[in-house]
Protein backbone atom coordinates (compact mmCIF):
# COMPACT_ATOMS: atom_id res chain seq x y z
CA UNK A 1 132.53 146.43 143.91
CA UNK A 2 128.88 146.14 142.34
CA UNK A 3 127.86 149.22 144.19
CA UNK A 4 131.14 151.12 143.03
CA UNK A 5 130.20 149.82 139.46
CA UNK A 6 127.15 151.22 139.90
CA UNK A 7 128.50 154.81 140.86
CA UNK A 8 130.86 154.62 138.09
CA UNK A 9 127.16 154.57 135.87
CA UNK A 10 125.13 156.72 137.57
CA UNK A 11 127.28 159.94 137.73
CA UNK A 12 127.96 160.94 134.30
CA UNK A 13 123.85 160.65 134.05
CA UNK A 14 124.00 162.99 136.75
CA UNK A 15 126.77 165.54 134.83
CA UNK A 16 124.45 164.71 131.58
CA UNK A 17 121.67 166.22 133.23
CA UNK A 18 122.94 168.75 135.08
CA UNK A 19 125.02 169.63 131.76
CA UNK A 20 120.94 169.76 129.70
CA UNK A 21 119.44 172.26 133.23
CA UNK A 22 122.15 174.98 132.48
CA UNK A 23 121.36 175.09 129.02
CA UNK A 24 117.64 175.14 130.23
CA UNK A 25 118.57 177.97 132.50
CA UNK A 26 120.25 179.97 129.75
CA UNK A 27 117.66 179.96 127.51
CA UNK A 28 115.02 181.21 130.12
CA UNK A 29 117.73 184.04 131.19
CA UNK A 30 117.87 184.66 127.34
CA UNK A 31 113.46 185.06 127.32
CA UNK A 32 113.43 187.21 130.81
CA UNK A 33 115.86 189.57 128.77
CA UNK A 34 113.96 189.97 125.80
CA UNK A 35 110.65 190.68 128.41
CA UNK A 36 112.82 193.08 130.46
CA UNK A 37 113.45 195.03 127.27
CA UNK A 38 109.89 194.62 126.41
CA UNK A 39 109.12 196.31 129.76
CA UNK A 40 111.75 199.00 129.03
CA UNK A 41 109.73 200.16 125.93
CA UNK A 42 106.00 199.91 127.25
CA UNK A 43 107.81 202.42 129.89
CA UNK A 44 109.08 204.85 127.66
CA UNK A 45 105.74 205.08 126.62
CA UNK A 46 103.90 205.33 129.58
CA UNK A 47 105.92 208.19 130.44
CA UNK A 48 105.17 210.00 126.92
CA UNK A 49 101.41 209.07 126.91
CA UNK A 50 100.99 210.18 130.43
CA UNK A 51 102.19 213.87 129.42
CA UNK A 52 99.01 213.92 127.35
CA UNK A 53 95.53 214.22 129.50
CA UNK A 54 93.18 212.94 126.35
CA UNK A 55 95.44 210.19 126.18
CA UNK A 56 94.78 207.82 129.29
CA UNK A 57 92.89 204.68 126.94
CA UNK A 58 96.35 204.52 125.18
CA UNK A 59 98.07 204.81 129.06
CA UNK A 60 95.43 201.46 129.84
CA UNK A 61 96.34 199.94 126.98
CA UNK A 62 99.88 200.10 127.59
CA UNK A 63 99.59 199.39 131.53
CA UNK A 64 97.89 196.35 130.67
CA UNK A 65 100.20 195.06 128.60
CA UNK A 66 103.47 195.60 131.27
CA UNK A 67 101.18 193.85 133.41
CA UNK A 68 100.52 190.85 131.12
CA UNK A 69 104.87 190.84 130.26
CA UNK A 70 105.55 191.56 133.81
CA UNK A 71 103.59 188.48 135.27
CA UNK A 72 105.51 186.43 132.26
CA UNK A 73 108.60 187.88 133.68
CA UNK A 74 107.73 186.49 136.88
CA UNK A 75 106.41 183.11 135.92
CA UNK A 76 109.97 182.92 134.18
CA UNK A 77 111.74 183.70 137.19
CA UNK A 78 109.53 180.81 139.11
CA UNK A 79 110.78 178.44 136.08
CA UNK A 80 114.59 179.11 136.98
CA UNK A 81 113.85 179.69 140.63
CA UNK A 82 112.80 175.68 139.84
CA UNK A 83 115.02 174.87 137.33
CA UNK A 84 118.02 176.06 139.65
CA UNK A 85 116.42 174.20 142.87
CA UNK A 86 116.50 171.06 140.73
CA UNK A 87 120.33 171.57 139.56
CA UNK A 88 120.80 171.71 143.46
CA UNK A 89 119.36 168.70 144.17
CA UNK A 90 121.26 167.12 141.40
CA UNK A 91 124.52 168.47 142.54
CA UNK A 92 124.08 167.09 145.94
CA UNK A 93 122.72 163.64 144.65
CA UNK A 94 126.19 163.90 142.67
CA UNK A 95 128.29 164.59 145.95
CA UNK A 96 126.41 162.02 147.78
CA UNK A 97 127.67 159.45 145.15
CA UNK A 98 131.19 161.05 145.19
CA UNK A 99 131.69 160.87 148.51
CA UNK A 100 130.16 156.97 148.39
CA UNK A 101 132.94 156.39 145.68
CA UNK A 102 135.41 158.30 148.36
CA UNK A 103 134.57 156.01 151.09
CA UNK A 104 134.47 152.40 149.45
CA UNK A 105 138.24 154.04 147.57
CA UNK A 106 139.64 154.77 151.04
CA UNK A 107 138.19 151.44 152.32
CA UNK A 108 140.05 149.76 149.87
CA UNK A 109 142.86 151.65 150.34
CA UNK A 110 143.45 151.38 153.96
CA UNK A 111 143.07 147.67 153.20
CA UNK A 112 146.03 147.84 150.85
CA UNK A 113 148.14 150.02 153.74
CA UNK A 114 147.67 147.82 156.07
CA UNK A 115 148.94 144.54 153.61
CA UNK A 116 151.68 147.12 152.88
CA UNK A 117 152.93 147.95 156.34
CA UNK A 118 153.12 144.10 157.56
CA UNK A 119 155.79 143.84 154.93
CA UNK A 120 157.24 147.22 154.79
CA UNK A 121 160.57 145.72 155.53
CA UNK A 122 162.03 145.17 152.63
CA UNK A 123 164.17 142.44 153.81
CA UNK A 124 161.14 140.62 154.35
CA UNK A 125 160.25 141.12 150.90
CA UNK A 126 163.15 139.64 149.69
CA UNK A 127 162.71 136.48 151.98
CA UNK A 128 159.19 136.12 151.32
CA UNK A 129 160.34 135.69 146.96
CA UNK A 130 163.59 133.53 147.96
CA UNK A 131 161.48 131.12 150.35
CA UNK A 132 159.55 130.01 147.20
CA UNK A 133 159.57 126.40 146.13
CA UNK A 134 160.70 127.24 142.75
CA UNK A 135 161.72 130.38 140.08
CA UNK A 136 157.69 130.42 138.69
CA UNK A 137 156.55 130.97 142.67
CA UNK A 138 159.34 133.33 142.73
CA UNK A 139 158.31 135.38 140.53
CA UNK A 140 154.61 135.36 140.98
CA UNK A 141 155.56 136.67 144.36
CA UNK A 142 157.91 139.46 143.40
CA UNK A 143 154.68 140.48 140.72
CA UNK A 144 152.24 140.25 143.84
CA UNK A 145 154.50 142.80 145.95
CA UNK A 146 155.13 145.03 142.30
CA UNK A 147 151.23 145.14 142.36
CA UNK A 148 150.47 145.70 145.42
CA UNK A 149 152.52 149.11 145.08
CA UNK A 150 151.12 149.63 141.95
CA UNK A 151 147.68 150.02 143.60
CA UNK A 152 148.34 151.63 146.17
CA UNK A 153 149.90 154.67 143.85
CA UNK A 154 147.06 154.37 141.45
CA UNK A 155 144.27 154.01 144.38
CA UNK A 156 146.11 157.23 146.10
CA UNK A 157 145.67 159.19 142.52
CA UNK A 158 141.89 157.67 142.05
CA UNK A 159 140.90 159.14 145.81
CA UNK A 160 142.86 162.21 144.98
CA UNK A 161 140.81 163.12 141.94
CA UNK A 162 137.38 161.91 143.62
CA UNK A 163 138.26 164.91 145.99
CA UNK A 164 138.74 167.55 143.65
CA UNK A 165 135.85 166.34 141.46
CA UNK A 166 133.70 166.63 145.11
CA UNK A 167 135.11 169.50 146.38
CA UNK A 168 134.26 171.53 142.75
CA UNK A 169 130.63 170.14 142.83
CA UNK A 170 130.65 171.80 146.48
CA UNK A 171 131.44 174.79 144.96
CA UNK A 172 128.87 174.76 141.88
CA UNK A 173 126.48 174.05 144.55
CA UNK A 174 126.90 177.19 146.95
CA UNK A 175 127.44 179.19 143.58
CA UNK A 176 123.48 177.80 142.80
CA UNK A 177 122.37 178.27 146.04
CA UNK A 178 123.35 182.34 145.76
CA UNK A 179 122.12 182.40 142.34
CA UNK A 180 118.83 181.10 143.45
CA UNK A 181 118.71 183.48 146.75
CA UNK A 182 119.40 186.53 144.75
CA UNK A 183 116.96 185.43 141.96
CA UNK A 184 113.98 184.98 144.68
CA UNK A 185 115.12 188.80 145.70
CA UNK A 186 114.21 189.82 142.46
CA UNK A 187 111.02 188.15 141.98
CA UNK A 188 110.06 189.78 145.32
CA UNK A 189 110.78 193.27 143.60
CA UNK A 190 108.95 192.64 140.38
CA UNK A 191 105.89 191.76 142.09
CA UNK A 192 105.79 194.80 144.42
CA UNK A 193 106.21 196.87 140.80
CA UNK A 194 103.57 194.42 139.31
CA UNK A 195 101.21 195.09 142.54
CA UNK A 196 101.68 199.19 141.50
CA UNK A 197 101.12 198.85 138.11
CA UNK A 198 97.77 196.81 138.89
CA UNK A 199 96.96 200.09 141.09
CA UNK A 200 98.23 202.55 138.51
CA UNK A 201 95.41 200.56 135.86
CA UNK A 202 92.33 200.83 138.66
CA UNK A 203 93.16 204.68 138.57
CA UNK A 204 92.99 204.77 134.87
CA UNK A 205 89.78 202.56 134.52
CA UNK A 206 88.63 205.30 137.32
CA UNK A 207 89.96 208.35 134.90
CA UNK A 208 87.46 206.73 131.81
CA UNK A 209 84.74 206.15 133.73
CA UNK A 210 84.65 209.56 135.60
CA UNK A 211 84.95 211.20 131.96
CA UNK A 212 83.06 208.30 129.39
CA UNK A 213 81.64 210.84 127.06
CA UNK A 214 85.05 212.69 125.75
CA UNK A 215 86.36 208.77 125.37
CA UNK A 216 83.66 208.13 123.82
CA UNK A 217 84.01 211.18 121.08
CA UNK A 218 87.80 210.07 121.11
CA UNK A 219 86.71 206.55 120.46
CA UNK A 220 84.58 207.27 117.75
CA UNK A 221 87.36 209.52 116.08
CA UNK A 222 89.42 206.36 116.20
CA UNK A 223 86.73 204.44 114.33
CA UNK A 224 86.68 206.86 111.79
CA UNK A 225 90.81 206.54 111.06
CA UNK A 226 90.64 202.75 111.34
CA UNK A 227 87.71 202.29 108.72
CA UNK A 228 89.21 204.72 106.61
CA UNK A 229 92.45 202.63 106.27
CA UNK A 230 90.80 199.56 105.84
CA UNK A 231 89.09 200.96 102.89
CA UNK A 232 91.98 202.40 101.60
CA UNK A 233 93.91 199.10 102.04
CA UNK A 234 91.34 197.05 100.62
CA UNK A 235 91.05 199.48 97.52
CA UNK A 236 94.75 199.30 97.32
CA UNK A 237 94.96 195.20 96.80
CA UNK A 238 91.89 195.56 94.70
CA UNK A 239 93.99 197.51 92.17
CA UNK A 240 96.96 195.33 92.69
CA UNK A 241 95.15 192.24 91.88
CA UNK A 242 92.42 193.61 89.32
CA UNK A 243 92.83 192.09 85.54
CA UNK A 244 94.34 195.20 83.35
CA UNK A 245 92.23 196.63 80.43
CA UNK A 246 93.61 194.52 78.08
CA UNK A 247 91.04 191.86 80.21
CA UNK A 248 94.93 189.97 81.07
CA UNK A 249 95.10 189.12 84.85
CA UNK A 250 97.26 190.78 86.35
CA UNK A 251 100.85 189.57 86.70
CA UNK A 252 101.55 187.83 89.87
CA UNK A 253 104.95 186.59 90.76
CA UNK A 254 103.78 183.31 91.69
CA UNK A 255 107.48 182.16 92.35
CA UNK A 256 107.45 184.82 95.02
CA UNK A 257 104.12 183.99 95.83
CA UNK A 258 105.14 180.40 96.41
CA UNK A 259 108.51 181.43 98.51
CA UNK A 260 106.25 183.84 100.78
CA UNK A 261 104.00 181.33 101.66
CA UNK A 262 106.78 178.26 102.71
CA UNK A 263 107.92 181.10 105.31
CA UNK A 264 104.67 181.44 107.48
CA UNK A 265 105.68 180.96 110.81
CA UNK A 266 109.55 181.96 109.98
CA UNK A 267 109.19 185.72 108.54
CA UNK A 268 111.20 187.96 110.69
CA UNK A 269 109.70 190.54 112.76
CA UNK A 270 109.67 194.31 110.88
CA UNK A 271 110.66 195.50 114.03
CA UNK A 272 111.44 194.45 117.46
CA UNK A 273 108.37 195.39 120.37
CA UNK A 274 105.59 194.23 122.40
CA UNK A 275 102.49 193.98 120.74
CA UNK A 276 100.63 196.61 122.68
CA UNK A 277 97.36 195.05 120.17
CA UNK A 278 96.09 191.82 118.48
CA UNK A 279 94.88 191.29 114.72
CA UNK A 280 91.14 190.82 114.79
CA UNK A 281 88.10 192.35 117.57
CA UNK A 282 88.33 193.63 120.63
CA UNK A 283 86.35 194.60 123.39
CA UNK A 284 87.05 198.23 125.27
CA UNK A 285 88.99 197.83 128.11
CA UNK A 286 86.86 199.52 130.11
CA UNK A 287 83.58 199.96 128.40
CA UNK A 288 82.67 195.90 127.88
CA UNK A 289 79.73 196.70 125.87
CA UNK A 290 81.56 198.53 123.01
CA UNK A 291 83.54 197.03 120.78
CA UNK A 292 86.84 198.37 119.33
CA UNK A 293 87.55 198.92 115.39
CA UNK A 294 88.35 195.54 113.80
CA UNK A 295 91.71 195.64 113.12
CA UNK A 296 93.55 193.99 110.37
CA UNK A 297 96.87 194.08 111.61
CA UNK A 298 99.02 193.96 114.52
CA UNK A 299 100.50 197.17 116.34
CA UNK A 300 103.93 196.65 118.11
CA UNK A 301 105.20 199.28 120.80
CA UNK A 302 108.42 200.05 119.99
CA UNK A 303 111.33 202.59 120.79
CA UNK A 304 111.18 206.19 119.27
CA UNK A 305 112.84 206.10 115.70
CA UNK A 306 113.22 202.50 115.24
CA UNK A 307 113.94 201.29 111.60
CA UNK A 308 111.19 199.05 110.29
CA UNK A 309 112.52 196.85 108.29
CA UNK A 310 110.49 194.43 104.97
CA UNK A 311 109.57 190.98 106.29
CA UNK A 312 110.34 189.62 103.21
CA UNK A 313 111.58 190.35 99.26
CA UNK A 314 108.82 192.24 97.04
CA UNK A 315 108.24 195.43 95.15
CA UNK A 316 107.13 198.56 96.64
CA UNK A 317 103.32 198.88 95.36
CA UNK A 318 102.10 202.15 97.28
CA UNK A 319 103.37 204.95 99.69
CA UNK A 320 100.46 206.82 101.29
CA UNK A 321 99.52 209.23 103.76
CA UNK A 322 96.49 208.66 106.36
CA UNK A 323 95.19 210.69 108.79
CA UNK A 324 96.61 208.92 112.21
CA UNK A 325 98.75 206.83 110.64
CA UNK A 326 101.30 208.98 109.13
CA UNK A 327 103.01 207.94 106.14
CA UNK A 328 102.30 203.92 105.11
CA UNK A 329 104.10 201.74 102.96
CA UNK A 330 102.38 198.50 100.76
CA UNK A 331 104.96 196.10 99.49
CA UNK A 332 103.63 192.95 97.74
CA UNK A 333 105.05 189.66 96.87
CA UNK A 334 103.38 187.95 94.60
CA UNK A 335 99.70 187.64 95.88
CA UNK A 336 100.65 188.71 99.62
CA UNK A 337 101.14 191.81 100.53
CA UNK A 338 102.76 193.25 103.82
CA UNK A 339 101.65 196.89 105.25
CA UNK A 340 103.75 199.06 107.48
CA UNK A 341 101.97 202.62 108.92
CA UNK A 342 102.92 205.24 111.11
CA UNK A 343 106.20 205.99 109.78
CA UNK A 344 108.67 208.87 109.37
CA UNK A 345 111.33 209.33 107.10
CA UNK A 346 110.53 206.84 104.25
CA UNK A 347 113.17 205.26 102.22
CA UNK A 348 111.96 203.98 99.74
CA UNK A 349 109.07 204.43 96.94
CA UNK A 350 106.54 203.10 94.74
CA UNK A 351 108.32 200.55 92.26
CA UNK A 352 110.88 199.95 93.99
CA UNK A 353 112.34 196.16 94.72
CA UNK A 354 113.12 195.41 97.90
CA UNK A 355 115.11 192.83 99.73
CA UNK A 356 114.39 190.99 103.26
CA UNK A 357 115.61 192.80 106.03
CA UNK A 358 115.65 196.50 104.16
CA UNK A 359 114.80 199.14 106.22
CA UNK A 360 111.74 200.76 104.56
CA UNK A 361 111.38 203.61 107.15
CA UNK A 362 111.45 205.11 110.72
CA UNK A 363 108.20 204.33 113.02
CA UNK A 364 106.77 207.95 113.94
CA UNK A 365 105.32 209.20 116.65
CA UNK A 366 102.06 210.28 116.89
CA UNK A 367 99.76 211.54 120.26
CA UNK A 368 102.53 210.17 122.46
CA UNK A 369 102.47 206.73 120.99
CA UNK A 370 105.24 205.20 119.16
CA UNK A 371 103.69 202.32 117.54
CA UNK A 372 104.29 200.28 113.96
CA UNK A 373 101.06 198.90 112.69
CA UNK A 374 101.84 195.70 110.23
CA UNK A 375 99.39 194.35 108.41
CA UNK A 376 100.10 190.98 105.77
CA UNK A 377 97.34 189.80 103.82
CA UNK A 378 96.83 187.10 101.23
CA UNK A 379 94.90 187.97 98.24
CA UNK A 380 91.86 190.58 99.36
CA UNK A 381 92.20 188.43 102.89
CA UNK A 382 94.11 190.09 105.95
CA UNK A 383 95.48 187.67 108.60
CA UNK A 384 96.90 187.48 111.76
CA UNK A 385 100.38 188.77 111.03
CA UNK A 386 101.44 186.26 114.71
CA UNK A 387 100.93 183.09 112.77
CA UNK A 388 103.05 184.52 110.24
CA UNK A 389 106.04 186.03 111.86
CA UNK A 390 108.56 183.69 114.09
């Protein structure tokens, strides 16, 4: 009895926990998704920036990053691979203990037969009450006999629902078992693809070295747009923020201001995409000594005419034009101000209020890339638009 007491604890731990893995296993399903579609854009424009001979840094850049999403996509799959092993385990601890319960319940109940089938006559069940002394033994003996087939109908039912309860855990185990077979297939497949795309970057670090000097004029071209923009951005909050004639500061909404800055962490992304490159220096890929343009921002690979859409309420300060960037949008709220380039088919303009979530324009695209570059900065300040966004 203690060890069927026992049991009768243990297993709905064991559904508790098997019931917290699935919801583990759902959300990592829900993460290999999103880097699956990540992977699904970085090809797209692979394929696009391949067409282009001058363009094999950008084809680098975005190899590199599949790569870096591809081995997350496989570390995932090694998490549920895990995760998946472990609801195994859990289910056949779970059976184990069922089929303890079954055994100690059909134990019990063969005991109860067997008391049953000495006095299945029921002749001797009516001798056995009228042979008592008096009416109180009488009846304690006809309640013995009505108990006795009590139990045995409600131990029959007990051991009939043990079996169904097994015999489904039997069958969420071999469903678990093909999950995690045809899960391991796929890991297999995505690291042969991972293994090519590691050869396809060798060929394109080969391709830059073979022809450095045009990179390097290309390079320096890039400089040249990057500075210019961060000038242009910098002048740009320098007028926002600038006390008028009148020697009045400027108004700020500091409301806005205030609202803007509770959300760091929670903003919403402008659009949805890898980022292909990080806020802040970098290194060339393949030249180690030379470093890239600082950048102030964030750009995020993303499908061809995606909306891009305001992280957060504001007014439309600026729309401008810059060479490799397209058109570019500043929208400030209060004393931060978000920046969207490389975009087609504006929607909105210069004084305009805008809500969170309002598409602002279409990301263009330029030399085969289809890229949004975001930029947020506080005051004159840019930061890393990650820490920001959730």
């Amino acid at each position: 009895m203690r060890s069927l007491s026992k049991m009768t604890l243990l297993l709905p731990l064991l559904f508790l926990l098997a019931t917290v893995a699935s919801a583990q296993t759902s959300a990592q399903k829900d993460k290999k998704a999103r880097l699956e579609k990540e992977i699904a854009i970085l090809d797209i424009q692979i394929k696009e920036t391949a067409k282009r001979k001058d363009n094999a840094l950008s084809s680098l850049k975005l190899t590199r990053k599949k790569i870096s999403t591809r081995r997350q996509l496989v570390a995932e799959s090694n998490e549920e691979i895990a995760g998946l092993d472990s609801r195994i385990a859990s289910k056949e601890d779970t059976i184990a203990m069922l089929k303890a319960r079954l055994d100690t319940m059909s134990t019990g109940y063969n005991h109860l037969i067997r008391t049953a089938y000495r006095s299945r006559d029921a002749r001797v069940w009516y001798m056995y009450i009228l042979a008592a002394k008096d009416l109180g033994q009488g009846l304690r003996r006809y309640g013995y006999l009505k108990s006795l087939s009590s139990q045995m109908r409600t131990q029959a039912a007990a051991i009939k629902e043990t079996e169904a309860q097994m015999e489904a855990q039997k069958a969420e185990a071999e469903k678990l078992r093909e999950d995690a077979s045809a899960l391991r297939k796929t890991r297999m497949s995505e690291l042969d693809k991972l293994r090519q795309e590691e050869g396809d970057s060798q060929k394109l670090v080969s391709q830059l070295n073979k022809d450095s000097k045009n990179y390097q004029r290309q390079l320096n071209a890039k400089r040249k747009e990057v500075e210019a923009l961060n000038k242009e951005m910098q002048r740009m909050v320098e007028r926002a923020t600038r006390p008028a004639a009148s020697g009045k500061k400027a108004e700020v909404d500091v409301k806005l201001e205030s609202e803007f800055a509770k959300n760091k962490g929670k903003l919403p992304w402008p659009a949805e995409g890898p980022v292909v490159e990080g806020f802040g220096e970098h290194h060339h890929p393949v030249y180690k000594n030379v470093k890239m343009p600082f950048n102030n921002g964030v750009n995020i690979a993303v499908s061809p005419n995606t909306a891009v859409k305001a992280v957060f309420e504001g007014k439309v300060s600026q729309v401008i034009v810059m060479p490799g960037y397209n058109q570019c949008v500043l929208v400030q709220h209060g004393g931060y101000f978000t920046f969207y380039c490389k975009l087609s088919n504006v929607s909105v303009k210069a004084g305009d209020k805008i809500n969170t979530g309002q598409v602002i324009g279409l990301v263009d695209t330029i030399s085969g890339e289809t890229e949004l570059h975001f930029e947020l900065w506080e005051g004159k300040n840019p930061r890393n638009p990650e820490l920001w966004l959730r």
